[in-house]
C-alpha atoms as a PDB file:
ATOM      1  CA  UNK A   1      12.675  24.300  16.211  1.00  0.00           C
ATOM      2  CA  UNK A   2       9.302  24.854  13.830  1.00  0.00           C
ATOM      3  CA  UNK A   3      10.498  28.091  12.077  1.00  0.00           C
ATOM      4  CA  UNK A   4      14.022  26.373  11.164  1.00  0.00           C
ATOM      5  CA  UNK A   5      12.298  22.834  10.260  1.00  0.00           C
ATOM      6  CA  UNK A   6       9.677  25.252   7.680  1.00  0.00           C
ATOM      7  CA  UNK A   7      11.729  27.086   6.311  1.00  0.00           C
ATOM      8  CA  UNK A   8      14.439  23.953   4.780  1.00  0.00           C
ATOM      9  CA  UNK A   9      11.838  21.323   4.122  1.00  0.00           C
ATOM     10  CA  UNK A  10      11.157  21.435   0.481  1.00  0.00           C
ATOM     11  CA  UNK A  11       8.693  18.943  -1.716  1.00  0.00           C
ATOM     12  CA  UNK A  12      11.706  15.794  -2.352  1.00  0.00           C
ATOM     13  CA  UNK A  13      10.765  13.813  -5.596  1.00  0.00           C
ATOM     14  CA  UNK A  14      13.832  11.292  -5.190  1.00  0.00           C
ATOM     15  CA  UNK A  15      14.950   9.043  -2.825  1.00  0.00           C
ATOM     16  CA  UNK A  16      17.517   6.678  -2.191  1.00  0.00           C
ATOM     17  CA  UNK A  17      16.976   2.991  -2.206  1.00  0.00           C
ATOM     18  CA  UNK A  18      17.670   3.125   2.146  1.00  0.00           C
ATOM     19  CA  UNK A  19      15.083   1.575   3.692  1.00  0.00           C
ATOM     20  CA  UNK A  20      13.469   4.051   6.649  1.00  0.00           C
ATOM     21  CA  UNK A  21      13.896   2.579  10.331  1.00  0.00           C
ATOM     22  CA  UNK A  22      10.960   1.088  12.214  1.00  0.00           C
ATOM     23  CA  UNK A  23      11.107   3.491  14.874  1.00  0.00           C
ATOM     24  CA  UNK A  24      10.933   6.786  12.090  1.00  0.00           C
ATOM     25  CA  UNK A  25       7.875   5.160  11.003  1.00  0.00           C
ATOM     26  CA  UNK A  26       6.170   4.649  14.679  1.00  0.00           C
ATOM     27  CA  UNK A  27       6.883   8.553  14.122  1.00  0.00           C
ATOM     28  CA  UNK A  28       5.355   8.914  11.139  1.00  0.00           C
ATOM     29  CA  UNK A  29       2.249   7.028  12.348  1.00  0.00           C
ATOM     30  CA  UNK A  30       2.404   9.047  15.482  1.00  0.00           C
ATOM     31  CA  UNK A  31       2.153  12.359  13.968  1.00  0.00           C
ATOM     32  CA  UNK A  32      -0.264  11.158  11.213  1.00  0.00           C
ATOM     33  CA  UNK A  33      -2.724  10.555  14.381  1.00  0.00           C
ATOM     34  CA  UNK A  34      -1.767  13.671  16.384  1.00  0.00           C
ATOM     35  CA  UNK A  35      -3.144  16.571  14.062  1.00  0.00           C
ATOM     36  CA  UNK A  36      -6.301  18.569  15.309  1.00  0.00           C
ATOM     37  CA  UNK A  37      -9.550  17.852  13.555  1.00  0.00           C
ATOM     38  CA  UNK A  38     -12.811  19.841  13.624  1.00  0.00           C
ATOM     39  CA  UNK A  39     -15.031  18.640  16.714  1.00  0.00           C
ATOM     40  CA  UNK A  40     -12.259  16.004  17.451  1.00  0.00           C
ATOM     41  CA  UNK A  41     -13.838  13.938  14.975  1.00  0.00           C
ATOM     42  CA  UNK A  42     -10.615  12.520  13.242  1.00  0.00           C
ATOM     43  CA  UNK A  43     -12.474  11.244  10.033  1.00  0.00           C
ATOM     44  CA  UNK A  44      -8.955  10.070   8.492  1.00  0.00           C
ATOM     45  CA  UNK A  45      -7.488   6.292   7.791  1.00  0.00           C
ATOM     46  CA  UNK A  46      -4.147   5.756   6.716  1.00  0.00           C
ATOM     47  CA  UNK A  47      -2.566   2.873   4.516  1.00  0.00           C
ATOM     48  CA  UNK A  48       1.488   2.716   4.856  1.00  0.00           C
ATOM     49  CA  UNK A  49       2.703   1.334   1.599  1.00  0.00           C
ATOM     50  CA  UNK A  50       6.276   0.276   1.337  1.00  0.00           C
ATOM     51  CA  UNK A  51       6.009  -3.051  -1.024  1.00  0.00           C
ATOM     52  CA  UNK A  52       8.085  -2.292  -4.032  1.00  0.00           C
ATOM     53  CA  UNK A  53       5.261  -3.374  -6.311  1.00  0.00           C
ATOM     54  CA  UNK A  54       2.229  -1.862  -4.761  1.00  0.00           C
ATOM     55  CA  UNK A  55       4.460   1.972  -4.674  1.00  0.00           C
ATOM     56  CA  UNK A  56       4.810   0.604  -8.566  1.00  0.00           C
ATOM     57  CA  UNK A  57       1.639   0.584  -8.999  1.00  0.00           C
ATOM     58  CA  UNK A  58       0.386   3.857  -6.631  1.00  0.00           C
ATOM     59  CA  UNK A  59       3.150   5.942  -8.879  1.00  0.00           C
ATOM     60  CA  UNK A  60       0.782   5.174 -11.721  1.00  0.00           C
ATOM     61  CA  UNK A  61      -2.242   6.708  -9.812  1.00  0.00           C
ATOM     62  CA  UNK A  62      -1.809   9.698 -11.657  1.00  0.00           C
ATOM     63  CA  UNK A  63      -1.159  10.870 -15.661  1.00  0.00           C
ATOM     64  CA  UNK A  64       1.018  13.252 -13.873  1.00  0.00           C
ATOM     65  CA  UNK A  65       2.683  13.932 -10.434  1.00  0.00           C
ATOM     66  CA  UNK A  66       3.154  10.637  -8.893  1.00  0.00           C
ATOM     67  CA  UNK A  67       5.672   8.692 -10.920  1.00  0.00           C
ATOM     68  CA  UNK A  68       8.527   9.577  -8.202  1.00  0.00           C
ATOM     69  CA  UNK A  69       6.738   6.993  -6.177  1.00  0.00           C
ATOM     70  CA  UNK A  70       8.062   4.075  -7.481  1.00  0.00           C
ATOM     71  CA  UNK A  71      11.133   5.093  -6.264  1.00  0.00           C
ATOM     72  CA  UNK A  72      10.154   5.986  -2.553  1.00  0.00           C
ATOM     73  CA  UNK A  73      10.762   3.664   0.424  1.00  0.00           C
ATOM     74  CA  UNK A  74       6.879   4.555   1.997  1.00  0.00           C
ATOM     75  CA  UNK A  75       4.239   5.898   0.698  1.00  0.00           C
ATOM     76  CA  UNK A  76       1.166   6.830   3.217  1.00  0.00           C
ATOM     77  CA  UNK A  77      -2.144   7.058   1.645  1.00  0.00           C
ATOM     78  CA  UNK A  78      -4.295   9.597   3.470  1.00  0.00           C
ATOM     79  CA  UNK A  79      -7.939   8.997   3.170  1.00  0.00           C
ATOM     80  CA  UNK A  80     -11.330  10.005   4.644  1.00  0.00           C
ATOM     81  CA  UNK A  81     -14.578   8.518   5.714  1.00  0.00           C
ATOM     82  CA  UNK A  82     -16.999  12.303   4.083  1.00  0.00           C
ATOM     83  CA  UNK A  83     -19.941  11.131   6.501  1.00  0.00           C
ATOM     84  CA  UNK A  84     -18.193  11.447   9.627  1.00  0.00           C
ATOM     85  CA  UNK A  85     -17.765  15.816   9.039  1.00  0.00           C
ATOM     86  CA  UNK A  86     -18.100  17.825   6.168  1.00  0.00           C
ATOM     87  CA  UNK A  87     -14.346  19.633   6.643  1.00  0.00           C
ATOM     88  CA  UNK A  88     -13.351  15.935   6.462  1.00  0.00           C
ATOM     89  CA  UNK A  89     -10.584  18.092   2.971  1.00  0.00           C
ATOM     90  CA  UNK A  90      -9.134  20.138   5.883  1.00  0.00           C
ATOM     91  CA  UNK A  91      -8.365  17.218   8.295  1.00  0.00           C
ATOM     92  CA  UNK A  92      -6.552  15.148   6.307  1.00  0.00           C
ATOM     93  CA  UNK A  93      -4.533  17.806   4.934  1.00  0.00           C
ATOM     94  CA  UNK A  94      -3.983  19.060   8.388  1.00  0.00           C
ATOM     95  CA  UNK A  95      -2.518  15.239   8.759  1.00  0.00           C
ATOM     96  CA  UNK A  96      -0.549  14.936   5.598  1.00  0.00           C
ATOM     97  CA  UNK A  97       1.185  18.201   6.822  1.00  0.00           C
ATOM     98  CA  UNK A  98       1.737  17.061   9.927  1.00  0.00           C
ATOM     99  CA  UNK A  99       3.367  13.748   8.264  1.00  0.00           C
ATOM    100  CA  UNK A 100       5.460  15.809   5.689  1.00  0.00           C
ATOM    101  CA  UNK A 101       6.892  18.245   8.953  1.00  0.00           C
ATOM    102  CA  UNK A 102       7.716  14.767  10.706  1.00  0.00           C
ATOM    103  CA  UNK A 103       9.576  13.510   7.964  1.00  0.00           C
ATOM    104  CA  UNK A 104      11.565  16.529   7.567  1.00  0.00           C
ATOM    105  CA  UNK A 105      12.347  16.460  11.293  1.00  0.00           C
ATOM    106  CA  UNK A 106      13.469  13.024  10.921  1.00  0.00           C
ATOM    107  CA  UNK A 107      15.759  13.185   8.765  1.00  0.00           C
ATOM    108  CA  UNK A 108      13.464  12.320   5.384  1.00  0.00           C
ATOM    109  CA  UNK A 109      12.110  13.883   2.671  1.00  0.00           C
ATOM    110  CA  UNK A 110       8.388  13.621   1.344  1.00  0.00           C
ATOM    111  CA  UNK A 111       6.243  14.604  -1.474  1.00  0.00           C
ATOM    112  CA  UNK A 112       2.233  15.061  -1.741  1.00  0.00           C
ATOM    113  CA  UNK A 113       0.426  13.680  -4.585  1.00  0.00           C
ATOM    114  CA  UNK A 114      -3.033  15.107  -4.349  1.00  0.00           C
ATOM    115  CA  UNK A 115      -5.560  12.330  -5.381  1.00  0.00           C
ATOM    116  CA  UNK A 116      -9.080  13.598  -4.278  1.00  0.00           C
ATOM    117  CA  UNK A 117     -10.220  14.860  -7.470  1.00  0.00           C
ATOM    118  CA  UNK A 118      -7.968  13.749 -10.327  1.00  0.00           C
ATOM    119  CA  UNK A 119      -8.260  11.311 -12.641  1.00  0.00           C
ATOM    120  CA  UNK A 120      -6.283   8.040 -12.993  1.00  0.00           C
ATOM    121  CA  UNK A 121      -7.362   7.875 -16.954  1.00  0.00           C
ATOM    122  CA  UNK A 122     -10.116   9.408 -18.901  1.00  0.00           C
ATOM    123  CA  UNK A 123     -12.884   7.032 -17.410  1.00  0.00           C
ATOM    124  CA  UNK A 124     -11.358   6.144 -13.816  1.00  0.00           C
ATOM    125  CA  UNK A 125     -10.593   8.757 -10.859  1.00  0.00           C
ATOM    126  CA  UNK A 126      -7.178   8.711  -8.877  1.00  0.00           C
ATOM    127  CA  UNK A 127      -9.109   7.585  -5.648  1.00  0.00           C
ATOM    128  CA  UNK A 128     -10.823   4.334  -7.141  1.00  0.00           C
ATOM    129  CA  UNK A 129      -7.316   3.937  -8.719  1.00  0.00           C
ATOM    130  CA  UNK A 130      -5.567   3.715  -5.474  1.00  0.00           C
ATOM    131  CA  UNK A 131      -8.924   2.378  -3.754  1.00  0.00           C
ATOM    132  CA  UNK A 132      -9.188  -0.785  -5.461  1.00  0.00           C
ATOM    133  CA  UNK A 133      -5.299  -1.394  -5.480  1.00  0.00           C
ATOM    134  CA  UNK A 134      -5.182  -0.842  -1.711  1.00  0.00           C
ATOM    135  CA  UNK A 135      -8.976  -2.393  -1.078  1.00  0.00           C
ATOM    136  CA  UNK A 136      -9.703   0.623   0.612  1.00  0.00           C
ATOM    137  CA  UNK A 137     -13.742   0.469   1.403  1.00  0.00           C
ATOM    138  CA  UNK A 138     -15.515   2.171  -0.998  1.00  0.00           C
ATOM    139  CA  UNK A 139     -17.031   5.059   2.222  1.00  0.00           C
ATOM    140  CA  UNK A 140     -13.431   6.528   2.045  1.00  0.00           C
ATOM    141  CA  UNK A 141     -12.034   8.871  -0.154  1.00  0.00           C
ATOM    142  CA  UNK A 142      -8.711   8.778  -1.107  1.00  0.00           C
ATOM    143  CA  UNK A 143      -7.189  12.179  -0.355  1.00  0.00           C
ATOM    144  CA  UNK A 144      -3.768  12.360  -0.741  1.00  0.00           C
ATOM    145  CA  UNK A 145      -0.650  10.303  -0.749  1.00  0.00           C
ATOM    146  CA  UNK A 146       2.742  11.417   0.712  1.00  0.00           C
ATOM    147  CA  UNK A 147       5.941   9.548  -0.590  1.00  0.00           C
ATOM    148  CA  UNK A 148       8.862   9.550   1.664  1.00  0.00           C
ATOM    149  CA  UNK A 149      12.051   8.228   1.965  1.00  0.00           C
ATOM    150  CA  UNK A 150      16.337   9.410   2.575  1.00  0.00           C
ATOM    151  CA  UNK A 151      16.719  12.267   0.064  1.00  0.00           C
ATOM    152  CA  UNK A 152      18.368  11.868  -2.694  1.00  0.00           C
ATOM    153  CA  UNK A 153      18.978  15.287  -3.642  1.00  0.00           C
ATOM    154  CA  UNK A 154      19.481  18.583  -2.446  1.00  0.00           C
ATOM    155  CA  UNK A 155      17.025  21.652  -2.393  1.00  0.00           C
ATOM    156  CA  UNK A 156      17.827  24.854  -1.040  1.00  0.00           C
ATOM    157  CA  UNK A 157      15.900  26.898   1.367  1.00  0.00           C
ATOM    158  CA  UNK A 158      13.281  29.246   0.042  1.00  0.00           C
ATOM    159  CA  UNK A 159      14.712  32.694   0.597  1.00  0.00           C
ATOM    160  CA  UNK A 160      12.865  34.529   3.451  1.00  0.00           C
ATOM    161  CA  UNK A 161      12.969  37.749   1.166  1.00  0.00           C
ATOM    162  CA  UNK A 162      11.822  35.565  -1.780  1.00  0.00           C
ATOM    163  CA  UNK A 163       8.856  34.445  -0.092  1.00  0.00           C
ATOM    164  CA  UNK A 164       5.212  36.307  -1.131  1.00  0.00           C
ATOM    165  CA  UNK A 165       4.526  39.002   1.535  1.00  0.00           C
ATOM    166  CA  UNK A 166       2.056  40.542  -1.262  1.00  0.00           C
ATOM    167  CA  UNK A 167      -0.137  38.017  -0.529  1.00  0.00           C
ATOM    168  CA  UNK A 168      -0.728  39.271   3.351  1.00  0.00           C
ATOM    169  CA  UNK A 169      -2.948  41.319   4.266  1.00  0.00           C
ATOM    170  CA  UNK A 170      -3.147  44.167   7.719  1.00  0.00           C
ATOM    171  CA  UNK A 171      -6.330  44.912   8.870  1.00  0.00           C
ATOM    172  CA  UNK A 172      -8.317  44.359   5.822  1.00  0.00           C
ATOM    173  CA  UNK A 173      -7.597  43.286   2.154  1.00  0.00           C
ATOM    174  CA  UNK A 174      -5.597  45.915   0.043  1.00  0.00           C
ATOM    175  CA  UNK A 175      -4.097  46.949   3.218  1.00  0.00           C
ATOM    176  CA  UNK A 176      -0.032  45.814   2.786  1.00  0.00           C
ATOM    177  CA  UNK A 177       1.265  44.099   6.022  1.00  0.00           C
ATOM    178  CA  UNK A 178       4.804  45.682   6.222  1.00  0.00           C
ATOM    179  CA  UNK A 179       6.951  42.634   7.912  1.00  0.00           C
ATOM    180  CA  UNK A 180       9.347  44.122  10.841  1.00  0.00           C
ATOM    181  CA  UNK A 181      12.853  43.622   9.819  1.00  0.00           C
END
């Protein structure tokens, strides 16, 4: 169930050129709209990409970290309108979370490319890069963007006694949680 589907979905950069099924992305949509928001307010949007030249052009959002685009059958941009709550950041990443976790149930693989606050080029930002590709209105931000598709390659499982246990906390900081074994 949740533990298993955590602990084997990984960040997939390549995908194979098999187009996803309607019905996986009524799921995808589903669970993009599903995710709690602070005060029920839902400030998100989404845009489902899956035109070969638009995901062309959204894998060039970025200098770095979203050229494996291009190569994914769907990309969902995740973007917010900032007047509707000021935790409008924690929403939509609550959403593109929930997308990635559906994906991985499903049967795809996905990869975040984090837009909100990196630049396209020296003079234009990721978000008016994808903004004015998309014709997004200019009251949203742009997020994030998850790519997904069929993998197209294999990642191993993080190992449970790999993961970073020094990094929790008991009771107070400084204070090591000991995990039961």
């Amino acid at each position: 169930m949740f533990i298993p589907l955590i602990e084997k979905r990984r960040s997939i950069r390549k995908f194979q050129k098999k187009r996803i099924e309607a019905e996986k992305i009524d799921i995808l949509v589903e669970a993009a709209l599903r995710p709690p928001s602070s005060r029920g307010l839902q400030p998100w949007e989404f845009v489902l990409v899956s035109k070969t030249d638009l995901l062309d052009k959204l894998s060039k959002a970025r200098e770095y970290g979203s050229g494996f685009l291009k190569d994914a059958q769907l990309a969902i941009v995740v973007c917010a309108d900032p007047k509707k709550t000021d935790v409008w950041v924690e929403d939509t990443s609550i959403a593109a979370v929930f997308i990635q976790l559906a994906a991985e149930s499903i049967g795809l693989g996905s990869c975040w490319v984090q837009v909100r606050e990196r630049m396209h080029d020296a003079s234009k930002t990721a978000s008016a890069y994808v903004s004015d590709i998309l014709n997004i209105p200019s009251d949203l931000t742009v997020e994030c963007m998850i790519g997904v598709g069929y993998p197209d390659e294999q990642k191993p499982p993080h190992k449970k006694e790999e993961l970073a246990y020094k990094k929790v906390h008991q009771n107070g900081y400084g204070n090591a949680y000991a995990a039961s074994k």
